[in-house]
PDB file of N, CA and C in Angstrom:
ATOM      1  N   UNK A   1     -44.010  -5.112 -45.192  1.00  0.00           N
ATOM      2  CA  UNK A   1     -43.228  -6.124 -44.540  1.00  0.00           C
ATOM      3  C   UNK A   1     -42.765  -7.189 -45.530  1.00  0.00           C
ATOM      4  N   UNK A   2     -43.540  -7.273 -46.734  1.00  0.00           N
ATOM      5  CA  UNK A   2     -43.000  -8.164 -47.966  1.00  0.00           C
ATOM      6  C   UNK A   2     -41.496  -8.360 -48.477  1.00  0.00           C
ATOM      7  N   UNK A   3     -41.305  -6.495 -47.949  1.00  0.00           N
ATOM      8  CA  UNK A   3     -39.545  -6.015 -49.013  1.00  0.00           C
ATOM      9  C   UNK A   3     -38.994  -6.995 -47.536  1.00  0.00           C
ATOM     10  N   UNK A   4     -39.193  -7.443 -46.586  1.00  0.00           N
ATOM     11  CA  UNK A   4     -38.199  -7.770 -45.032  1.00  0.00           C
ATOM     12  C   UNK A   4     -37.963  -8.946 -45.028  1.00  0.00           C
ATOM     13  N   UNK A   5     -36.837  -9.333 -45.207  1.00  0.00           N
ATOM     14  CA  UNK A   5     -36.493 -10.870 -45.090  1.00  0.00           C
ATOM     15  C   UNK A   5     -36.962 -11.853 -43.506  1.00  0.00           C
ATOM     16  N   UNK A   6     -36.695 -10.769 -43.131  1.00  0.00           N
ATOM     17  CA  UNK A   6     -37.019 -11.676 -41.667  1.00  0.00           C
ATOM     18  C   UNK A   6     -38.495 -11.711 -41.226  1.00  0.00           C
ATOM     19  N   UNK A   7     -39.187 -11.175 -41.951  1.00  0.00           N
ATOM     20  CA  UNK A   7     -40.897 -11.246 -41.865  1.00  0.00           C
ATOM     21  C   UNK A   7     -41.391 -12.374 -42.775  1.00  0.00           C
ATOM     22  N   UNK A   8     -40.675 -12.107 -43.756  1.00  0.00           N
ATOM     23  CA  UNK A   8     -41.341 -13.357 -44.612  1.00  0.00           C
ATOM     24  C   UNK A   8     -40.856 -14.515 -44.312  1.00  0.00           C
ATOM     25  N   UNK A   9     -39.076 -14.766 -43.621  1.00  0.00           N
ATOM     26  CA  UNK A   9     -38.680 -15.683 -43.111  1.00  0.00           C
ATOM     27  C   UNK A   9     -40.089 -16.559 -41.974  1.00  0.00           C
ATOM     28  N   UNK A  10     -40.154 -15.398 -41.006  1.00  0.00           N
ATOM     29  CA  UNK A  10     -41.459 -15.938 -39.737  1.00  0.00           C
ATOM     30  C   UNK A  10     -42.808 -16.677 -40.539  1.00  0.00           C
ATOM     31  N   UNK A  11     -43.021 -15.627 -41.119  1.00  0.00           N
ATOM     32  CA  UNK A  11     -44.627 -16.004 -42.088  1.00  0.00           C
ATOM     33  C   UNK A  11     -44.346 -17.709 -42.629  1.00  0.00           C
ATOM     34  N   UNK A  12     -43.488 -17.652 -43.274  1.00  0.00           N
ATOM     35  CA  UNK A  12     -43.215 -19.012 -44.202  1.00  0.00           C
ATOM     36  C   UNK A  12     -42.467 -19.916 -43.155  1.00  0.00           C
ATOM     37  N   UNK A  13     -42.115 -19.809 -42.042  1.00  0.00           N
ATOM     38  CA  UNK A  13     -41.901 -20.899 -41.029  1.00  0.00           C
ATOM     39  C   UNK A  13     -42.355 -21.234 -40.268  1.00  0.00           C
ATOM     40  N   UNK A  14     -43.566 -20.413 -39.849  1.00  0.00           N
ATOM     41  CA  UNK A  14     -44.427 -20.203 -38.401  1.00  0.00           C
ATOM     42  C   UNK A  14     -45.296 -21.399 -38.430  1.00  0.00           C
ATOM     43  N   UNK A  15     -45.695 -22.759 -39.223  1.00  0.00           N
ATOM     44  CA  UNK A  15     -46.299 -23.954 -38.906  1.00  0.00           C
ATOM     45  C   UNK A  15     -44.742 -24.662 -37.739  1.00  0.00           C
ATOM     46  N   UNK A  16     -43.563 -24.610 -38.437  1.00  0.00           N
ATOM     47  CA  UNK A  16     -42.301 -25.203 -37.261  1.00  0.00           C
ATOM     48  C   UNK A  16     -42.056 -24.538 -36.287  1.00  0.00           C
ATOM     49  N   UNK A  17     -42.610 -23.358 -35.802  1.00  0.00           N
ATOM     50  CA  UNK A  17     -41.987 -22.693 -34.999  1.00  0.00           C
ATOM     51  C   UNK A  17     -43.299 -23.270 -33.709  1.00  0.00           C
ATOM     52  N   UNK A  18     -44.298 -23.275 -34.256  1.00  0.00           N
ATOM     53  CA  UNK A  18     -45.922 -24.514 -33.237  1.00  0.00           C
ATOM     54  C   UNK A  18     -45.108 -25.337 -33.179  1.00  0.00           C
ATOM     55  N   UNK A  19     -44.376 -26.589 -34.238  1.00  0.00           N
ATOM     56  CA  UNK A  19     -44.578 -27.749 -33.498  1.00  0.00           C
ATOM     57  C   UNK A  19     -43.441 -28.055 -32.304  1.00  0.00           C
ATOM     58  N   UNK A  20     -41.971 -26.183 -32.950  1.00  0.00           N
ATOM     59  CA  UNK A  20     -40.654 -26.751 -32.164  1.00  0.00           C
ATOM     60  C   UNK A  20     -41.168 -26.260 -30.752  1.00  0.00           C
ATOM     61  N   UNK A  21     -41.999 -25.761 -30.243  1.00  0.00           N
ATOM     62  CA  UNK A  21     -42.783 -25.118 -28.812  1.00  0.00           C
ATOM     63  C   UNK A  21     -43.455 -26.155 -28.458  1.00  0.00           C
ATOM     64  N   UNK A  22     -44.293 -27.098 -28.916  1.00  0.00           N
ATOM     65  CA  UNK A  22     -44.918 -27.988 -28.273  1.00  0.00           C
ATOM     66  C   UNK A  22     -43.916 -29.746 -28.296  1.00  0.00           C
ATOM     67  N   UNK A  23     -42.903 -29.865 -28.957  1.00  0.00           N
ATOM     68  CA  UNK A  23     -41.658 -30.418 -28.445  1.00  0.00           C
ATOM     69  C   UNK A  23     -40.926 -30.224 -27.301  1.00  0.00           C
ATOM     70  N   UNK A  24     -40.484 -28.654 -27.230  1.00  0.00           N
ATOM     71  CA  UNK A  24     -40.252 -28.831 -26.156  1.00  0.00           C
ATOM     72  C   UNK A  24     -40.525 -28.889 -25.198  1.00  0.00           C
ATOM     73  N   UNK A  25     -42.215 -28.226 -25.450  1.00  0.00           N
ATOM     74  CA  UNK A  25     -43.059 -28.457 -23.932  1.00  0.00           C
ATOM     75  C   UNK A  25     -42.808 -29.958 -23.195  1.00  0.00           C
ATOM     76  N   UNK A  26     -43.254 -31.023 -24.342  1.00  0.00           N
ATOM     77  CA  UNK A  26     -43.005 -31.889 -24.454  1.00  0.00           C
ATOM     78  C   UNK A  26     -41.679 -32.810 -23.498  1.00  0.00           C
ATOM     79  N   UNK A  27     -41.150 -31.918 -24.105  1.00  0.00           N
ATOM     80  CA  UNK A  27     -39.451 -32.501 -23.631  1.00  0.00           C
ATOM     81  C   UNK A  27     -39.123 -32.174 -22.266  1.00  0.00           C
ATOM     82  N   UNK A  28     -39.472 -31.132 -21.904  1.00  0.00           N
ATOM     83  CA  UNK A  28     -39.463 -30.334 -21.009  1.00  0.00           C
ATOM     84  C   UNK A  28     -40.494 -30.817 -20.057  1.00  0.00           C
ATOM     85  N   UNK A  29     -41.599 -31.209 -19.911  1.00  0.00           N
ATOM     86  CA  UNK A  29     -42.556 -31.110 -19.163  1.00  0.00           C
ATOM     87  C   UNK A  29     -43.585 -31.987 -18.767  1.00  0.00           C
ATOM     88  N   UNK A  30     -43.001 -33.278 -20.616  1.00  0.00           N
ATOM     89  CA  UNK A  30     -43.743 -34.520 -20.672  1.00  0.00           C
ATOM     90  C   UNK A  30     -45.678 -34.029 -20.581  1.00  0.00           C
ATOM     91  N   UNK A  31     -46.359 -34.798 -20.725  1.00  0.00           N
ATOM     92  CA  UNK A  31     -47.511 -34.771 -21.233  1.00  0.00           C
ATOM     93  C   UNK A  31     -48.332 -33.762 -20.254  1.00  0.00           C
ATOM     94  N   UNK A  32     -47.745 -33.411 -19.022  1.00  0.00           N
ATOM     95  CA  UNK A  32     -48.344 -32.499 -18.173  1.00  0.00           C
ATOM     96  C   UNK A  32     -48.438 -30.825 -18.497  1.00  0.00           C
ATOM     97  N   UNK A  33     -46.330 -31.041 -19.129  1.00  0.00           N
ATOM     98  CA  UNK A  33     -46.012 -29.399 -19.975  1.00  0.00           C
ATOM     99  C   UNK A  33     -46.930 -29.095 -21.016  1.00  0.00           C
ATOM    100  N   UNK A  34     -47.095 -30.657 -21.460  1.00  0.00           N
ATOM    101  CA  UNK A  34     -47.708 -29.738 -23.097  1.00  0.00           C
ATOM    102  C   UNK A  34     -49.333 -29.768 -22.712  1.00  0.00           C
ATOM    103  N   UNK A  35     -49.902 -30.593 -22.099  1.00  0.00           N
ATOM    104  CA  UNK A  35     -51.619 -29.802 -21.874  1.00  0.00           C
ATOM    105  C   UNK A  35     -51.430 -28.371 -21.122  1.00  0.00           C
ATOM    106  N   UNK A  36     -50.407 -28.095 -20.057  1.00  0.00           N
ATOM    107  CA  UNK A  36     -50.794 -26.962 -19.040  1.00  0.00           C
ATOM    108  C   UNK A  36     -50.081 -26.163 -20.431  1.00  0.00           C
ATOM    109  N   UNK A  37     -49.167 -26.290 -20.836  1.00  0.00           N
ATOM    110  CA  UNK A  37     -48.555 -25.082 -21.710  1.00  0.00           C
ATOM    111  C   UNK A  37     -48.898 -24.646 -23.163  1.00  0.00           C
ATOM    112  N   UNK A  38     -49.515 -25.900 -23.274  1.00  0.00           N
ATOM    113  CA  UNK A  38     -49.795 -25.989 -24.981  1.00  0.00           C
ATOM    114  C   UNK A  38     -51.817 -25.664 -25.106  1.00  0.00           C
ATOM    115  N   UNK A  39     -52.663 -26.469 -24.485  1.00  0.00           N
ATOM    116  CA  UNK A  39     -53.488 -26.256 -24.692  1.00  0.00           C
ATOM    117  C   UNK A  39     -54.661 -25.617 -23.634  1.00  0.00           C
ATOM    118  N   UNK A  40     -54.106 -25.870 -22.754  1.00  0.00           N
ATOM    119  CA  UNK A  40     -54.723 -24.365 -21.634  1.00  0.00           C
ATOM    120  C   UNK A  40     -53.953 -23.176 -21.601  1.00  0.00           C
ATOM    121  N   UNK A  41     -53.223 -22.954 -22.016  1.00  0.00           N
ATOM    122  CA  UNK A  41     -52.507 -21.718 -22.286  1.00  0.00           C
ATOM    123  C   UNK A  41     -53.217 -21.033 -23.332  1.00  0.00           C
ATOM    124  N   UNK A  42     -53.561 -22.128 -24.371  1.00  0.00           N
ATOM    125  CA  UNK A  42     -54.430 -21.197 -25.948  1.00  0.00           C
ATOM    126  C   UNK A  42     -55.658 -20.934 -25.811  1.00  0.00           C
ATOM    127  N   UNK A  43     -56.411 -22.117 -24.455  1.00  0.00           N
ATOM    128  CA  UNK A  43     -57.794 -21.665 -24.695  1.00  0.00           C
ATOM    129  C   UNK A  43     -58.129 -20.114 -23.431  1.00  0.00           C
ATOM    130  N   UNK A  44     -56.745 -20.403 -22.069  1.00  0.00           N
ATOM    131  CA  UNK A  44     -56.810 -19.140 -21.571  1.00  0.00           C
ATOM    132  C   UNK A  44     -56.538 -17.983 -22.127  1.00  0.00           C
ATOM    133  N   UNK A  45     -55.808 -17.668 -23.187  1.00  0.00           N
ATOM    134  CA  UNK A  45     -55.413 -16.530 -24.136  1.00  0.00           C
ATOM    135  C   UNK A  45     -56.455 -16.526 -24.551  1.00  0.00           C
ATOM    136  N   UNK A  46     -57.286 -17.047 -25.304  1.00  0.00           N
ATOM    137  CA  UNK A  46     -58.596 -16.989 -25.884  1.00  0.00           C
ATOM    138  C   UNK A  46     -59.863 -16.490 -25.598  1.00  0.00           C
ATOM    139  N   UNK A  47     -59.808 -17.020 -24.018  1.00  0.00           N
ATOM    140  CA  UNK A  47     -60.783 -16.311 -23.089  1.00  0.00           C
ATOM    141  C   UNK A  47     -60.451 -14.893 -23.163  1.00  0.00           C
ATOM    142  N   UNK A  48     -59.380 -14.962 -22.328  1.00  0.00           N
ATOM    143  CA  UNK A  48     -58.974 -12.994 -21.901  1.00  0.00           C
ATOM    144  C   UNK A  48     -59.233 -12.148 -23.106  1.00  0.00           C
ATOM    145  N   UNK A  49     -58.869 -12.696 -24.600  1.00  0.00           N
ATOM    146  CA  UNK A  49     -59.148 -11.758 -25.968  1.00  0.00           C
ATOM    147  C   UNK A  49     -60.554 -11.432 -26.271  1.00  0.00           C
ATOM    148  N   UNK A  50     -61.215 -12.451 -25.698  1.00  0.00           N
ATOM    149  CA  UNK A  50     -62.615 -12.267 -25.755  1.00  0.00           C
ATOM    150  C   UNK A  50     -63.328 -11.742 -24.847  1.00  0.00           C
ATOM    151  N   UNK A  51     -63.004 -11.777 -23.885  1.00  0.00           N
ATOM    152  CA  UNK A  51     -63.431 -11.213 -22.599  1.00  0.00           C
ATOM    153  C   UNK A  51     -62.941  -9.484 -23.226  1.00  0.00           C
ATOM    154  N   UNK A  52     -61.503  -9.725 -23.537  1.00  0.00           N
ATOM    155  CA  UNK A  52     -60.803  -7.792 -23.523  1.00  0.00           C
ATOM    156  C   UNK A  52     -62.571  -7.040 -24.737  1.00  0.00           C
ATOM    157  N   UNK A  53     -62.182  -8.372 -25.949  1.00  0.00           N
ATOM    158  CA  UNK A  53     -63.507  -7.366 -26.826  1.00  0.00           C
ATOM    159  C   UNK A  53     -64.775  -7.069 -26.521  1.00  0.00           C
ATOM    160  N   UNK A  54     -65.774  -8.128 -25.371  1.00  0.00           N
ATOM    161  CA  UNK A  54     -66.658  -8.290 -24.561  1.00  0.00           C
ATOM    162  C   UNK A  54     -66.794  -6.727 -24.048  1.00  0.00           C
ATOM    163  N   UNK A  55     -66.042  -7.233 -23.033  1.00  0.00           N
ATOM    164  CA  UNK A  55     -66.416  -6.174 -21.634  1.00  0.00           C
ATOM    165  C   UNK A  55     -65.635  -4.715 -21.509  1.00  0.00           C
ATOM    166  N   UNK A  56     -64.840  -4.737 -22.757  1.00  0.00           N
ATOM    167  CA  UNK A  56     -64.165  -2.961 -23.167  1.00  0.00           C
ATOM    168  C   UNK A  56     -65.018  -1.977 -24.127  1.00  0.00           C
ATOM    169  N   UNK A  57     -65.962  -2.768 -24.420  1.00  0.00           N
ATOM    170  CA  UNK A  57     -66.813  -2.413 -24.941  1.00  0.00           C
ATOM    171  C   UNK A  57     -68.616  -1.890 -24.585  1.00  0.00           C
ATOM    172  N   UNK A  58     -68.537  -2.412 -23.343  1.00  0.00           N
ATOM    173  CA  UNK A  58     -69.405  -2.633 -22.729  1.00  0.00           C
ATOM    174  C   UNK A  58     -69.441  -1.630 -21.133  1.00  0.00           C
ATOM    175  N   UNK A  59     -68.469  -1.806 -20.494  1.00  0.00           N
ATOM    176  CA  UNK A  59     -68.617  -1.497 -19.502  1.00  0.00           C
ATOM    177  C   UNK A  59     -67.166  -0.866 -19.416  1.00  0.00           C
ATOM    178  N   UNK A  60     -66.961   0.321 -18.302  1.00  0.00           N
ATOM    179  CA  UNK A  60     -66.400   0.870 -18.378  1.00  0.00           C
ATOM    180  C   UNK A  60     -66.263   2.404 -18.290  1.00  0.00           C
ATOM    181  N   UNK A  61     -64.899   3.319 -18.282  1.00  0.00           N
ATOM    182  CA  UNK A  61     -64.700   4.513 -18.676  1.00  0.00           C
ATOM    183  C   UNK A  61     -64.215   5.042 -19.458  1.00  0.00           C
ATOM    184  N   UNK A  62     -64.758   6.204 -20.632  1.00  0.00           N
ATOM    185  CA  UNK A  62     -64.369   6.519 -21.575  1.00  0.00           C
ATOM    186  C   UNK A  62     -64.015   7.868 -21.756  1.00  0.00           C
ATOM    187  N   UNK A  63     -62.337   7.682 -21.778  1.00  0.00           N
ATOM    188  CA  UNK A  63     -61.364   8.937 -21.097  1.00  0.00           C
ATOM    189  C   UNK A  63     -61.850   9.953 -22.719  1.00  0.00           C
ATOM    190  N   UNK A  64     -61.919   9.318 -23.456  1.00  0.00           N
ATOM    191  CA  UNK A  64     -62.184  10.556 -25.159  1.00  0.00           C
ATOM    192  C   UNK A  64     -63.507  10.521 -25.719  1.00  0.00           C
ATOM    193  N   UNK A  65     -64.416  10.993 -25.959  1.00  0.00           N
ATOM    194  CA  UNK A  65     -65.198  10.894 -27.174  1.00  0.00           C
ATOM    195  C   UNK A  65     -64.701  10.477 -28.408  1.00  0.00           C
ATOM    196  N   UNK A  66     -64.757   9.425 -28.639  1.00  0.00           N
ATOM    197  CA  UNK A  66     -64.341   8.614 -29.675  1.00  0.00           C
ATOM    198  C   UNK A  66     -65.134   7.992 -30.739  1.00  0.00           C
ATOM    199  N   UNK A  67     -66.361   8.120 -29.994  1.00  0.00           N
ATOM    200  CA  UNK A  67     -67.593   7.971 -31.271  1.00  0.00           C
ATOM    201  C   UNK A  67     -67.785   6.178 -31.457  1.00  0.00           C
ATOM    202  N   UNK A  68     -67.192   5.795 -30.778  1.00  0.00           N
ATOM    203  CA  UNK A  68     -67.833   4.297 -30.708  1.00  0.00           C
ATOM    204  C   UNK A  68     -67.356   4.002 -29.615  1.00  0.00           C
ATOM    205  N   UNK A  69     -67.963   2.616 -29.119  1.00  0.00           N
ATOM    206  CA  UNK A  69     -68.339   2.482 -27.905  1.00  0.00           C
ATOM    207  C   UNK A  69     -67.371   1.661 -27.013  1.00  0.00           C
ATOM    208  N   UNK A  70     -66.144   2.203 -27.479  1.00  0.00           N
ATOM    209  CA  UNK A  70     -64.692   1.135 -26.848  1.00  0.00           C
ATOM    210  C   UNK A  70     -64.777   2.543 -25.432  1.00  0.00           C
ATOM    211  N   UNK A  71     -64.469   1.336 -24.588  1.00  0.00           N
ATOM    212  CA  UNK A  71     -64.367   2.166 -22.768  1.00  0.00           C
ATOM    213  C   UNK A  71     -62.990   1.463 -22.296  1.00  0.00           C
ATOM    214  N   UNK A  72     -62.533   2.138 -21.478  1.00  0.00           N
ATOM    215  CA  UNK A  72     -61.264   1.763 -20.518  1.00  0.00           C
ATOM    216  C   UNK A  72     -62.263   0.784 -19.442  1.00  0.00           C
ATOM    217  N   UNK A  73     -61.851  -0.412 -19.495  1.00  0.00           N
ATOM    218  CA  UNK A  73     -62.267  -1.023 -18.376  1.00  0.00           C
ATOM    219  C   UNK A  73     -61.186  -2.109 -17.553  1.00  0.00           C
ATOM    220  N   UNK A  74     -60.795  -1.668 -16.504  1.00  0.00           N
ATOM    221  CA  UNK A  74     -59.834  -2.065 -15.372  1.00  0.00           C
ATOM    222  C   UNK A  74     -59.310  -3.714 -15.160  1.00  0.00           C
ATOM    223  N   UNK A  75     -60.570  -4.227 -15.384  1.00  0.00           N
ATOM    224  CA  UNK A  75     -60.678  -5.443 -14.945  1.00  0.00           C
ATOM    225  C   UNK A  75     -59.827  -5.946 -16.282  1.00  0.00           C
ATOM    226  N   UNK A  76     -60.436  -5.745 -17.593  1.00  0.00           N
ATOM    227  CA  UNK A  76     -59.811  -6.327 -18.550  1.00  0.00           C
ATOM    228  C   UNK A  76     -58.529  -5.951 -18.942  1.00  0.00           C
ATOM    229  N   UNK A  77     -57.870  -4.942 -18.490  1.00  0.00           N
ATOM    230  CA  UNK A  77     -56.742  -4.287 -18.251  1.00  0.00           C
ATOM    231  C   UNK A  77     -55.654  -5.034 -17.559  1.00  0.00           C
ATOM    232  N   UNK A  78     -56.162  -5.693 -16.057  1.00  0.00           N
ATOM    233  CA  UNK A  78     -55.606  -6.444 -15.657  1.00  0.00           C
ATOM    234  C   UNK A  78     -55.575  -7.741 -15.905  1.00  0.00           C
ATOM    235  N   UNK A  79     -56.587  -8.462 -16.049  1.00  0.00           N
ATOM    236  CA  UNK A  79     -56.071  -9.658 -16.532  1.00  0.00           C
ATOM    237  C   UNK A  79     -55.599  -9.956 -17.823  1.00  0.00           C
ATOM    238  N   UNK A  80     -55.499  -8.748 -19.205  1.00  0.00           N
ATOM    239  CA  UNK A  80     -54.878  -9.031 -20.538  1.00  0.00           C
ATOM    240  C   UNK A  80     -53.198  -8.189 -20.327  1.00  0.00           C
ATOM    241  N   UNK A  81     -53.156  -7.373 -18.972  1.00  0.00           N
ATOM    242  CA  UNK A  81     -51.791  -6.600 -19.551  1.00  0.00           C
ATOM    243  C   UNK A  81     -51.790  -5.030 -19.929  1.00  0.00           C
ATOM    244  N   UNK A  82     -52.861  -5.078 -19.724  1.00  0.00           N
ATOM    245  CA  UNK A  82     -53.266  -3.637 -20.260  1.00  0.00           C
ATOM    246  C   UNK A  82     -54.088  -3.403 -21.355  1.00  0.00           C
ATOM    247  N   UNK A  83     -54.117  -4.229 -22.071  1.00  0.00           N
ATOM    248  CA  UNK A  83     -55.021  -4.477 -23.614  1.00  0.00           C
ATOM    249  C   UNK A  83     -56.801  -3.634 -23.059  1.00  0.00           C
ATOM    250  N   UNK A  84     -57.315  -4.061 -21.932  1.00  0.00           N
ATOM    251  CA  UNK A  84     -58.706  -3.738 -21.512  1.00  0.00           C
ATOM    252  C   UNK A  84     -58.375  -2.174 -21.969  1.00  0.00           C
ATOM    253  N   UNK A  85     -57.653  -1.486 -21.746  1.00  0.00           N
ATOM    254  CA  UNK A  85     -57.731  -0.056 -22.268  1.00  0.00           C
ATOM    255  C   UNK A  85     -58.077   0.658 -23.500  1.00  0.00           C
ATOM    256  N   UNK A  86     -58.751  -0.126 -24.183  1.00  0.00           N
ATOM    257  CA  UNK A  86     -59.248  -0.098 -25.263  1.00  0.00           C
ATOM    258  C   UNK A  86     -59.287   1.459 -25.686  1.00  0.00           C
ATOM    259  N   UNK A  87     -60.685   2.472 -25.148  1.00  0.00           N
ATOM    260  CA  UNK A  87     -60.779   3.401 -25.885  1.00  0.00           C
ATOM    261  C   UNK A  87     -59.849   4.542 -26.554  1.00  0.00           C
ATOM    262  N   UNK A  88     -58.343   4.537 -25.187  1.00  0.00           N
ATOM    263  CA  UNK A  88     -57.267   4.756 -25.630  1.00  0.00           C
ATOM    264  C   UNK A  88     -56.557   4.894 -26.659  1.00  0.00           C
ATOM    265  N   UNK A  89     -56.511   3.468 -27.147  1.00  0.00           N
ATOM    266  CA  UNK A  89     -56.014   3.029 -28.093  1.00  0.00           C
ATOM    267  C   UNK A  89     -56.922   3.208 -29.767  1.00  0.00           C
ATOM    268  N   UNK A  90     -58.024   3.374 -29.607  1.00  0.00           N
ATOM    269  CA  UNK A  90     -58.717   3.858 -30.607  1.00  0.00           C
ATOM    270  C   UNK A  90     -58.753   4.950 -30.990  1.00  0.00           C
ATOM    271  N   UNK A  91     -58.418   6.216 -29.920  1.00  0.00           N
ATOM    272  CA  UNK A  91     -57.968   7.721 -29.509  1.00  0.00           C
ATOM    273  C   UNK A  91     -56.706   7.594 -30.277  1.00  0.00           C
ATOM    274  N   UNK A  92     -55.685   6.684 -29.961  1.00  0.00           N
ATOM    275  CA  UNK A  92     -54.277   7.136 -30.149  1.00  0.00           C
ATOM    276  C   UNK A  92     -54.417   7.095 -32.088  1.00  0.00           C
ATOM    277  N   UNK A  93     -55.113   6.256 -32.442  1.00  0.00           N
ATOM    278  CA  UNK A  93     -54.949   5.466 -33.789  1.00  0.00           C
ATOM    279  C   UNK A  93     -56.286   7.020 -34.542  1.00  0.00           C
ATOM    280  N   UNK A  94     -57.114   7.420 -33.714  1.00  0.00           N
ATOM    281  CA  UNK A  94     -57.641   8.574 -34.809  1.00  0.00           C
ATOM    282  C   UNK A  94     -56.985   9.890 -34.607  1.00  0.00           C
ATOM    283  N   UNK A  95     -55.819  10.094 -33.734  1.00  0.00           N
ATOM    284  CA  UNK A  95     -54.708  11.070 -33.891  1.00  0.00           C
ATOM    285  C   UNK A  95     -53.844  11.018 -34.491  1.00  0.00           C
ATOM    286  N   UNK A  96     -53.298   9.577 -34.498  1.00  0.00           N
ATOM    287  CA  UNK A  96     -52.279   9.342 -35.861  1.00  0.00           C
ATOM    288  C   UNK A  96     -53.228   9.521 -37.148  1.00  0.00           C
ATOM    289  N   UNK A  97     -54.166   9.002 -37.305  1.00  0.00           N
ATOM    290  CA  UNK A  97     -54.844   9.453 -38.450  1.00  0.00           C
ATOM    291  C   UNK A  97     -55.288  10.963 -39.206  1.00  0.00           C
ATOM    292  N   UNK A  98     -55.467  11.564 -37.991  1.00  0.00           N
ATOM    293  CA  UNK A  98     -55.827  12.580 -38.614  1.00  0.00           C
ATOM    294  C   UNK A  98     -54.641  13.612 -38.887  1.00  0.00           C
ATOM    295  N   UNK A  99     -53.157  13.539 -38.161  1.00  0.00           N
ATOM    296  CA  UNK A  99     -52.643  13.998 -37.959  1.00  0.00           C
ATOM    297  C   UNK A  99     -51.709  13.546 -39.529  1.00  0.00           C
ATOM    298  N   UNK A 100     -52.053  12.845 -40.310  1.00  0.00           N
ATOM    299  CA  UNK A 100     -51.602  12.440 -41.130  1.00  0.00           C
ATOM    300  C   UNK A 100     -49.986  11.635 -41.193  1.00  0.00           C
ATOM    301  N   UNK A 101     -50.018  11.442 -39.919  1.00  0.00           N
ATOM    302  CA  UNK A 101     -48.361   9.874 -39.855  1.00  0.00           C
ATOM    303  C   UNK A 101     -48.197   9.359 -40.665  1.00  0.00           C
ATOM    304  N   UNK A 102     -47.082   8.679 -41.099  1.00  0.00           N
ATOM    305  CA  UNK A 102     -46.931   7.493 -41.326  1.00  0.00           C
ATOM    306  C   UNK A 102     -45.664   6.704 -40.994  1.00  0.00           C
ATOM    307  N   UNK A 103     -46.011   5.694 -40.688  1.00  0.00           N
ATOM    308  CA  UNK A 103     -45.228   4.486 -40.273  1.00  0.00           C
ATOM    309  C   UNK A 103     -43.773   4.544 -41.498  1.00  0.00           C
ATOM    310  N   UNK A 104     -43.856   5.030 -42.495  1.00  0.00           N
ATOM    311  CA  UNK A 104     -43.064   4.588 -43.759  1.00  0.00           C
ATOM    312  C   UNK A 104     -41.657   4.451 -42.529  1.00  0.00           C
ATOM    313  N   UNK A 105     -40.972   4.766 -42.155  1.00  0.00           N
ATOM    314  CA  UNK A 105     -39.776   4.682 -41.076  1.00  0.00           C
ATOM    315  C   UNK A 105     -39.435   3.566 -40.216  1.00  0.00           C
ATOM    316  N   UNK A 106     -40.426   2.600 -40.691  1.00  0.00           N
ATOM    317  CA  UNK A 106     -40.912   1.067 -39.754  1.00  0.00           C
ATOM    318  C   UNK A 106     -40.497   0.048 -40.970  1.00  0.00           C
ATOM    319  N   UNK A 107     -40.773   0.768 -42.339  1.00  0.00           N
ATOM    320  CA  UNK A 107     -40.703  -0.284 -43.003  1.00  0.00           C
ATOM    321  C   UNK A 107     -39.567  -0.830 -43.864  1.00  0.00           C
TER     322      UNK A 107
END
């Protein structure tokens, strides 16, 4: 992503791109926008990411033998978006692996 102008553009701007979002919360919403949008928004994202690594790990169904202990679990599914589907996604990533992919076509 180094050779991509518009990646390194994001990387090297992404402190202005926080403060132009909590401006306009700001602007937009006055001191109510920016706590409900700005800082319960980060610590609820925070929860659900932790909760998804918690309890996908823990509890659950595990559609592959995958050899570690990531499970499909519903609950975290729904409240992240689908993310709770964990073991899936660990399945999909040791088929691309073994299958020898590569991304080079992305980059």
């Amino acid at each position: 992503m180094e050779s991509q102008a518009w990646y390194r553009w994001i990387r090297d701007t992404y402190p202005w791109h926080v403060v132009a979002q909590l401006v306009a919360l700001f602007a937009f919403g006055g001191l109510g926008g920016l706590v409900w949008g700005g800082a319960l928004r980060l610590v609820w994202v925070y929860h659900i990411t932790w909760f998804v690594n918690s309890a996908s790990h823990c509890w659950g169904s595990q559609s592959y033998n995958t050899g570690d202990l990531s499970r499909n679990n519903w609950c975290a599914a729904r409240s992240s978006i689908s993310r709770g589907s964990c073991g899936n996604g660990y399945m999909l990533l040791a088929e691309m692996q073994s299958a020898r992919t590569t991304c080079a076509h992305y980059a």
